[in-house]
Protein backbone atom coordinates (compact mmCIF):
# COMPACT_ATOMS: atom_id res chain seq x y z
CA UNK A 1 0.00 0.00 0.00
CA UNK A 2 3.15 2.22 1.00
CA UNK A 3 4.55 2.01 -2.91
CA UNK A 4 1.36 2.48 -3.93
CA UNK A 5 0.93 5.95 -2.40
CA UNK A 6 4.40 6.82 -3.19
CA UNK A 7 3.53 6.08 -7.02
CA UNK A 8 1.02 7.92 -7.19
CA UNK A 9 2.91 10.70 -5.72
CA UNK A 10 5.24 10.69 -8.17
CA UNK A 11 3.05 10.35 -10.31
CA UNK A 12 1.63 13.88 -9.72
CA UNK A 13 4.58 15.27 -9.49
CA UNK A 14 5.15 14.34 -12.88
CA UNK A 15 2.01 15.39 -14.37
CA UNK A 16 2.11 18.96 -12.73
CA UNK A 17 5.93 19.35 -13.94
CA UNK A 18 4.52 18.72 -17.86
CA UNK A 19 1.38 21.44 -17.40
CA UNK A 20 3.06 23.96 -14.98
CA UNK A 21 2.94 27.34 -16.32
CA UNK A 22 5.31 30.62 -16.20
CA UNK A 23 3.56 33.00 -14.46
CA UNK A 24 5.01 36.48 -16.05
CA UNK A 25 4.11 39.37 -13.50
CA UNK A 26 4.03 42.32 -15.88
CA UNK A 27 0.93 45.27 -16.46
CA UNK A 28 1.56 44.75 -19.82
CA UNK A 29 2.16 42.36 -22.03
CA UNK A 30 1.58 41.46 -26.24
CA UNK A 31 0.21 38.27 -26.90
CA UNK A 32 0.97 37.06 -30.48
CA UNK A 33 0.59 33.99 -32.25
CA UNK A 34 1.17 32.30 -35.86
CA UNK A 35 -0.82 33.03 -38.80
CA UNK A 36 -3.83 30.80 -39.82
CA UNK A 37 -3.29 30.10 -43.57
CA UNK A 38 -5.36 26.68 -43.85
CA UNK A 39 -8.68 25.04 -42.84
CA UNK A 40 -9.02 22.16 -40.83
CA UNK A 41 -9.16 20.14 -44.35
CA UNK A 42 -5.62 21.81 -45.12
CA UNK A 43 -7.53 23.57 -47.66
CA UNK A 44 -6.34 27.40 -48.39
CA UNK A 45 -8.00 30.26 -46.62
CA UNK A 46 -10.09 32.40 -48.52
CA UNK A 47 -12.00 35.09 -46.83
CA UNK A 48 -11.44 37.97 -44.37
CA UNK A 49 -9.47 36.49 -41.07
CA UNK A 50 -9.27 37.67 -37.90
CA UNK A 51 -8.06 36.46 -34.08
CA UNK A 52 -10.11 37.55 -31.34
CA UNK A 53 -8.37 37.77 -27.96
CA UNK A 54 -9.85 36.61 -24.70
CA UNK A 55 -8.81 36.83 -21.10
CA UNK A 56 -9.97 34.74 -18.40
CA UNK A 57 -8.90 34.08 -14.70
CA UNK A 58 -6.41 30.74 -14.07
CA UNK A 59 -7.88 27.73 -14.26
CA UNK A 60 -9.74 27.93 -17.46
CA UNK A 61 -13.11 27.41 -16.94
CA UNK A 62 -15.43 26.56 -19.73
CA UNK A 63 -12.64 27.17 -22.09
CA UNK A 64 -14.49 26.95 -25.69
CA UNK A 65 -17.38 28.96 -24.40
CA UNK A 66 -16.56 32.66 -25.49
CA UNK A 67 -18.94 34.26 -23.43
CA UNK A 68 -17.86 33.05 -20.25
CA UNK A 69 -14.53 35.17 -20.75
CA UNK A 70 -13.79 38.66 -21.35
CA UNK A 71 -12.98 39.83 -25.54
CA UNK A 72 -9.47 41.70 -25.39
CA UNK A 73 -10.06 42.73 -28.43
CA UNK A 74 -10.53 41.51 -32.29
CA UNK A 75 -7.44 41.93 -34.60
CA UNK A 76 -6.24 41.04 -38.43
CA UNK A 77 -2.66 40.68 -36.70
CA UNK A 78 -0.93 38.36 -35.32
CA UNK A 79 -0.18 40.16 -32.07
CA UNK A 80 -2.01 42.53 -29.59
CA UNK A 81 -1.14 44.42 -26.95
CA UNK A 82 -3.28 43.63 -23.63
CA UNK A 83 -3.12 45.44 -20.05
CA UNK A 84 -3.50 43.46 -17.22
CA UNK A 85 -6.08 43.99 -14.45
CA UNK A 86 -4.32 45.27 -11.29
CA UNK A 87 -7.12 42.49 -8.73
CA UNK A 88 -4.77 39.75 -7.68
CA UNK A 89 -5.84 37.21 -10.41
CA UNK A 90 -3.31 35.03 -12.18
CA UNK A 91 -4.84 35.27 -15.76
CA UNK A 92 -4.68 32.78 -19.60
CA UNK A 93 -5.17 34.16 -22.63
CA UNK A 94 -7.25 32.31 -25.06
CA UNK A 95 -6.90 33.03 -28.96
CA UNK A 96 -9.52 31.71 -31.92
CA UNK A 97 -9.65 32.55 -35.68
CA UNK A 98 -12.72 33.81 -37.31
CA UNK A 99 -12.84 33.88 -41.04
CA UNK A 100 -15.84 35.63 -42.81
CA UNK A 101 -16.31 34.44 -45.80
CA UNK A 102 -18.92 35.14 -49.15
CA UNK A 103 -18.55 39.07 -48.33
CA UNK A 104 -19.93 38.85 -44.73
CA UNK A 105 -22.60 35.58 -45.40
CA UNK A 106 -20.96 33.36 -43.49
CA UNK A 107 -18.80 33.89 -40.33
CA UNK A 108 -16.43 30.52 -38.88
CA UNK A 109 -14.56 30.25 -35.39
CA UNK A 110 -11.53 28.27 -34.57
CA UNK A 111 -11.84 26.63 -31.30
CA UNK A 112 -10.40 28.86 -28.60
CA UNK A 113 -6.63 28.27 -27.51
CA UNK A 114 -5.65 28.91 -24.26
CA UNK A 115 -2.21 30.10 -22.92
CA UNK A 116 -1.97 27.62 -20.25
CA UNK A 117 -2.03 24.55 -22.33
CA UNK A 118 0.71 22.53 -23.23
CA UNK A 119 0.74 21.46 -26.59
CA UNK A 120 1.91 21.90 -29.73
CA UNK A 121 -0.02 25.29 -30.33
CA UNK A 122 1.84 26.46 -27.08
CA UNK A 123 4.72 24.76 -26.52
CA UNK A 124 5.45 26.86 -22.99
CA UNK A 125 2.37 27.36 -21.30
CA UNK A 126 2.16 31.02 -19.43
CA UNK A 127 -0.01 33.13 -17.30
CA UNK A 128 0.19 36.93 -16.57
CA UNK A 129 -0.58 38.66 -13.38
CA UNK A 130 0.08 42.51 -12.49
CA UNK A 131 3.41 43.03 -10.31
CA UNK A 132 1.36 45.55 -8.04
CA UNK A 133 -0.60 42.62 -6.50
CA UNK A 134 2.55 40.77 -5.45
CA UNK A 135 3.66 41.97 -2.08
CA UNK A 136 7.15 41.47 -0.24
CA UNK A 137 7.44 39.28 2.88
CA UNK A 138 7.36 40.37 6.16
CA UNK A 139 10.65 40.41 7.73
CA UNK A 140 11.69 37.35 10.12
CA UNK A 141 14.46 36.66 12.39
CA UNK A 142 13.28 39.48 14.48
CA UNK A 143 15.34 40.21 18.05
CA UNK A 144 15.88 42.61 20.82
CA UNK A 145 18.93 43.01 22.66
């Protein structure tokens, strides 16, 4: 029973060291990504494409559901510029393609991906959180004479 425990200790261990994030304390940050130039057929893009930008409080919950996260912003680039809530909250970004095709007929999503997934699509997962909510230690080791 004692290995057993220990296994599946280690076993933990070893799962959180492949999903652990960088947390990146910054109040701002740009969050860019690689162009979308096929379909999920590996088909050629044709149409208007854009990335929307979402921002949601670590963990993700409900993580292909935009509306349970908050729209950065909606961009033809491959990059925007975000600034970062000053609450306390460690916080993933989450990034999906729309392409509008048959001049505005028909509008497609990508499903959403999220910063703090480790994958291919983001090989080193990360998470932002503003520096102001991160507080020194109280001093130890205190004596009088």
């Amino acid at each position: 029973m004692k290995k057993f425990i220990i296994g599946l200790l280690l076993l933990a261990l070893v799962m959180c060291g492949l999903t652990a994030q960088t947390v990146y304390y910054t109040d701002q940050a740009t969050i860019s990504w690689d162009a979308v130039t096929e379909l999920t057929d590996d088909g050629p893009v044709v149409g208007v494409v854009e990335y929307e930008v979402y921002r949601t409080p670590y963990p993700v919950m409900d993580g292909q559901n935009p509306a349970a996260h908050t729209l950065e912003g909606t961009v033809s680039s491959t990059a925007l510029d975000v600034n970062l809530p000053n609450d306390g909250v460690s916080y993933a970004y989450g990034v999906r393609t729309k392409l509008t095709t048959d001049g505005g007929a028909t509008v497609l999503y990508s499903n959403l991906n999220w910063s703090d997934v480790n994958g291919l699509s983001t090989p080193d997962p990360f998470l932002y959180r503003h520096p102001a909510t991160v507080s020194p230690k109280a001093p130890q080791g205190l004596a009088g004479n």
